[in-house]
C-alpha atoms as a PDB file:
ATOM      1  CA  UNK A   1      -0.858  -7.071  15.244  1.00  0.00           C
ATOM      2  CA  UNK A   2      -3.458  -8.231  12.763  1.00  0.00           C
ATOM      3  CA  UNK A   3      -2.178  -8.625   8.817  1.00  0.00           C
ATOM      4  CA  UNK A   4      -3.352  -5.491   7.400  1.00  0.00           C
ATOM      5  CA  UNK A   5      -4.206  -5.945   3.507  1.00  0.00           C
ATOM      6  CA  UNK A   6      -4.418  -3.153   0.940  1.00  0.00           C
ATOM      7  CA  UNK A   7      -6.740  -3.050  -1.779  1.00  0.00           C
ATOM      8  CA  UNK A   8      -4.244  -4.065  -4.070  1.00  0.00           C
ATOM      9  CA  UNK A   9      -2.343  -6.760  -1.880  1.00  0.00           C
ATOM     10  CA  UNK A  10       0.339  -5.721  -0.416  1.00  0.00           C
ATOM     11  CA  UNK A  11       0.682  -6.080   3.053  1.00  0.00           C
ATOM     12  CA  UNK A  12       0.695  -3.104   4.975  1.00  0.00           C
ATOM     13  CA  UNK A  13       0.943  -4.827   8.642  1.00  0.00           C
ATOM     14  CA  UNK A  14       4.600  -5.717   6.866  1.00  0.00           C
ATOM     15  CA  UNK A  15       5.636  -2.532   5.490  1.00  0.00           C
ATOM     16  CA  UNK A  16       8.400  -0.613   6.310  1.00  0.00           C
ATOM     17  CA  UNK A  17       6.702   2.932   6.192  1.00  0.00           C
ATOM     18  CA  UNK A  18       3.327   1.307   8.253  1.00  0.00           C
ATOM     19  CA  UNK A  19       5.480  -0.260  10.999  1.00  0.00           C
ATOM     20  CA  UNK A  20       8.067   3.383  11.507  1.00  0.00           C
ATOM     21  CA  UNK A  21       4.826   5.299  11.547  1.00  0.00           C
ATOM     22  CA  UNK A  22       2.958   2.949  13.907  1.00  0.00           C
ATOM     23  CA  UNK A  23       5.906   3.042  16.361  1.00  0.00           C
ATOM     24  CA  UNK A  24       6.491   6.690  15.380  1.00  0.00           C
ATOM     25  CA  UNK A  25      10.679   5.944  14.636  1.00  0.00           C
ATOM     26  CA  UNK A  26      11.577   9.524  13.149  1.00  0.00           C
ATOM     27  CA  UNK A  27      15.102   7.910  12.666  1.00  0.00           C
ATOM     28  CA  UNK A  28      13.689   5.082  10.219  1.00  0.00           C
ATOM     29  CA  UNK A  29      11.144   7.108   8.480  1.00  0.00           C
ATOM     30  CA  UNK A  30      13.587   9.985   7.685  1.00  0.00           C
ATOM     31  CA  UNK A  31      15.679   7.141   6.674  1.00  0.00           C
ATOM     32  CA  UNK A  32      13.005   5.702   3.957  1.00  0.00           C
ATOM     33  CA  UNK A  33      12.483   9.936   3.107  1.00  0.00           C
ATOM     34  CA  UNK A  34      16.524  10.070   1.775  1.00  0.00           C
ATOM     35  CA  UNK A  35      15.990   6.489   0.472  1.00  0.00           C
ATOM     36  CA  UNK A  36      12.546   7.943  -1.701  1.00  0.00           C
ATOM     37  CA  UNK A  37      14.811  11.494  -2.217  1.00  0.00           C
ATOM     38  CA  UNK A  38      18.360   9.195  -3.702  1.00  0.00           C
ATOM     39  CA  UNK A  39      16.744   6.215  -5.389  1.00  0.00           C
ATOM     40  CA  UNK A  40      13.336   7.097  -6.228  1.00  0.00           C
ATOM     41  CA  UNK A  41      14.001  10.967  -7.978  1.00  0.00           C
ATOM     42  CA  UNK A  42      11.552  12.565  -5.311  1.00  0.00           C
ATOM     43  CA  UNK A  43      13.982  15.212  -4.206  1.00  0.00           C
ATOM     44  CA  UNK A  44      11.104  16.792  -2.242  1.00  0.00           C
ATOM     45  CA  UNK A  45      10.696  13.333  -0.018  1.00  0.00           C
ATOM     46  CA  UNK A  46      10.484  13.959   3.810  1.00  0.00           C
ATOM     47  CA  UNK A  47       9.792  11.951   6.940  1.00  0.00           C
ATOM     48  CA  UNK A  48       6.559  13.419   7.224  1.00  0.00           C
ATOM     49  CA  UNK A  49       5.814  12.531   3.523  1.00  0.00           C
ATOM     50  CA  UNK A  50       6.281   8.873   3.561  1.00  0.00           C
ATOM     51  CA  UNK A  51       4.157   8.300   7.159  1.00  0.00           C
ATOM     52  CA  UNK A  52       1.280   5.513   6.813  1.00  0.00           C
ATOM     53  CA  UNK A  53      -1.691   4.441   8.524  1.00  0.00           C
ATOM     54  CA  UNK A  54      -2.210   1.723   5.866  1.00  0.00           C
ATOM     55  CA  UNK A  55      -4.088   2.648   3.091  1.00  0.00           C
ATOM     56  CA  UNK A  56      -7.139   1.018   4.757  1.00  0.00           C
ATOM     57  CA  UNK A  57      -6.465   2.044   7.544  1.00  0.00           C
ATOM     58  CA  UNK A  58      -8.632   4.762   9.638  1.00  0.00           C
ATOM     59  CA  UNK A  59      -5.882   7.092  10.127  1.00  0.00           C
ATOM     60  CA  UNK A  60      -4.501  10.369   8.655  1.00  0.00           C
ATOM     61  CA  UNK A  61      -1.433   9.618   6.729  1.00  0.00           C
ATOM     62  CA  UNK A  62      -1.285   7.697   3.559  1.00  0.00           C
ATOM     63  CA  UNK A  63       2.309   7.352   2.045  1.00  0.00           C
ATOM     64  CA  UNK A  64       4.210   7.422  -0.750  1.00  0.00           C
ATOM     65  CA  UNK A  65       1.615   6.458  -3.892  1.00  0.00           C
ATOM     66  CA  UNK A  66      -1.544   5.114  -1.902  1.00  0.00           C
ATOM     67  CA  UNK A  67      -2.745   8.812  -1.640  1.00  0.00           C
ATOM     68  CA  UNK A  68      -3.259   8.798  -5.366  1.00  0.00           C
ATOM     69  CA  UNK A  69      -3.360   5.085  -6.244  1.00  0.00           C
ATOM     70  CA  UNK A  70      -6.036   4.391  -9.071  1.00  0.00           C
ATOM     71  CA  UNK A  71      -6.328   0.385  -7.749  1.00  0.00           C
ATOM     72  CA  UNK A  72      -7.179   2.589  -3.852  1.00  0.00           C
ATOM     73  CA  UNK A  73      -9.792   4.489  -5.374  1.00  0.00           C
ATOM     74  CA  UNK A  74     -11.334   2.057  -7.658  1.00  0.00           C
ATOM     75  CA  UNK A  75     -11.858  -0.253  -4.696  1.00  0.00           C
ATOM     76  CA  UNK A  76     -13.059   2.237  -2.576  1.00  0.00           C
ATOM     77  CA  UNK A  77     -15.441   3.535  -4.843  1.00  0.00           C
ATOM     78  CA  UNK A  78     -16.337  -0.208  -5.596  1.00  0.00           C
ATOM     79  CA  UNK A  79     -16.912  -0.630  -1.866  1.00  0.00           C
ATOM     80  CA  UNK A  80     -14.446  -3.687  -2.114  1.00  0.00           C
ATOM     81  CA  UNK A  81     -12.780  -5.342   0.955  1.00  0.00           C
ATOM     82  CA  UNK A  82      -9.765  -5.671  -1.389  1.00  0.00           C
ATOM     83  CA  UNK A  83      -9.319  -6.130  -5.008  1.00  0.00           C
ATOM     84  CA  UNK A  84      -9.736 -10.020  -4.918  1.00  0.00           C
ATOM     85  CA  UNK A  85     -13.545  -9.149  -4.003  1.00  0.00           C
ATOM     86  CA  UNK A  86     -14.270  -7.613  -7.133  1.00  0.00           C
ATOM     87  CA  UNK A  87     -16.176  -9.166 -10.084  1.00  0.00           C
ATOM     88  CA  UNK A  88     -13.420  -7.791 -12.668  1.00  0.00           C
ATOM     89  CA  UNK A  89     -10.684  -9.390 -10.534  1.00  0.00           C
ATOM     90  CA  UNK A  90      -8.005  -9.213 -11.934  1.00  0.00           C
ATOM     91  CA  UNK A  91      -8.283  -6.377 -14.117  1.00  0.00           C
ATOM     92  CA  UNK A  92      -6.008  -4.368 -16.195  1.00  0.00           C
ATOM     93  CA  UNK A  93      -4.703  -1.684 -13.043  1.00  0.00           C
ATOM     94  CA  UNK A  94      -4.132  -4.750 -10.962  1.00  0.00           C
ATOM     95  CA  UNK A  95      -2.188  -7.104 -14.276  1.00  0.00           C
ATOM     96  CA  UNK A  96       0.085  -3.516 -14.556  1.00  0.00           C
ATOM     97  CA  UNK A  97       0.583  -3.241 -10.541  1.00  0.00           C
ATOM     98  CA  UNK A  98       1.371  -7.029 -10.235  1.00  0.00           C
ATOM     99  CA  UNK A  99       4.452  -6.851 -12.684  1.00  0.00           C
ATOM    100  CA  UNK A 100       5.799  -4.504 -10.029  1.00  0.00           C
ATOM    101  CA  UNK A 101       4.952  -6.369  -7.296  1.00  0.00           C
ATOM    102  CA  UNK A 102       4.142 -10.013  -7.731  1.00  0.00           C
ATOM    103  CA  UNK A 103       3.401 -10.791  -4.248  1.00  0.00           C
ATOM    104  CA  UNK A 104       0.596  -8.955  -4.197  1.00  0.00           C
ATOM    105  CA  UNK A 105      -1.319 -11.332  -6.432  1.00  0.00           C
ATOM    106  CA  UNK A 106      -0.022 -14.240  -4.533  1.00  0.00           C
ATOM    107  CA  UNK A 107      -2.171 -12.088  -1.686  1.00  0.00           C
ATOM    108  CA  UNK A 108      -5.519 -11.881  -3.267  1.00  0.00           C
ATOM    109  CA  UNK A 109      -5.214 -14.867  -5.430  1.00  0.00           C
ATOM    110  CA  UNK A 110      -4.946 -16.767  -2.032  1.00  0.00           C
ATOM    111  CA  UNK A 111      -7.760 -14.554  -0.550  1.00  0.00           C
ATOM    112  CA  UNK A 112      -9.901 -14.791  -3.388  1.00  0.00           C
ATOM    113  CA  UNK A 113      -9.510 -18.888  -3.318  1.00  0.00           C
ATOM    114  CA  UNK A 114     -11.116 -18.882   0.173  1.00  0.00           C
ATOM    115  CA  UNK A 115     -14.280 -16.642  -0.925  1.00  0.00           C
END
């Protein structure tokens, strides 16, 4: 399978959510649903809630956040391959998503270096 990036780089090829729905595991996305219902505080969470194409990805389902995710739209509106294509990389959506996830701007920093 090819490394799928998101907008906001993470890797979707490597998430749990895109890999259950991909292989269509009920067991492990119902799983992630009590995980999101417990952990999370979304008591409304089901298996059908958290299935993923990738959020670039051509399919129907977008999990969890991406469905609303202002870094997703931005991009998308920008016309952007990801994020690290943009001229107001790295802005201040990205700085606040990074302190969440820090790997993602070890992803577009490293795709940026090679543009």
């Amino acid at each position: 399978m090819d490394r799928m990036i998101a907008y906001c780089g993470l890797v979707c090829s490597e998430c749990k959510a895109y890999i259950a729905t991909q292989a269509r595991d009920w067991p492990a996305l119902e799983k992630m649903a009590e995980q999101a219902r417990k952990e999370f505080g979304q008591p409304d969470a089901t298996a059908e809630s958290v299935l993923c194409d990738g959020c670039r990805g051509d399919g129907e389902h977008k999990g969890g956040y991406c469905a609303v995710c202002e870094v997703r739209a931005c991009a998308i509106a920008r016309g952007l391959a990801n994020c690290a294509h943009c001229d107001d990389y790295v802005c201040d959506k990205l700085e606040g998503f990074f302190g969440m996830v820090p790997a993602a701007r070890d992803t577009l920093d490293e795709i940026r270096a090679s543009l």
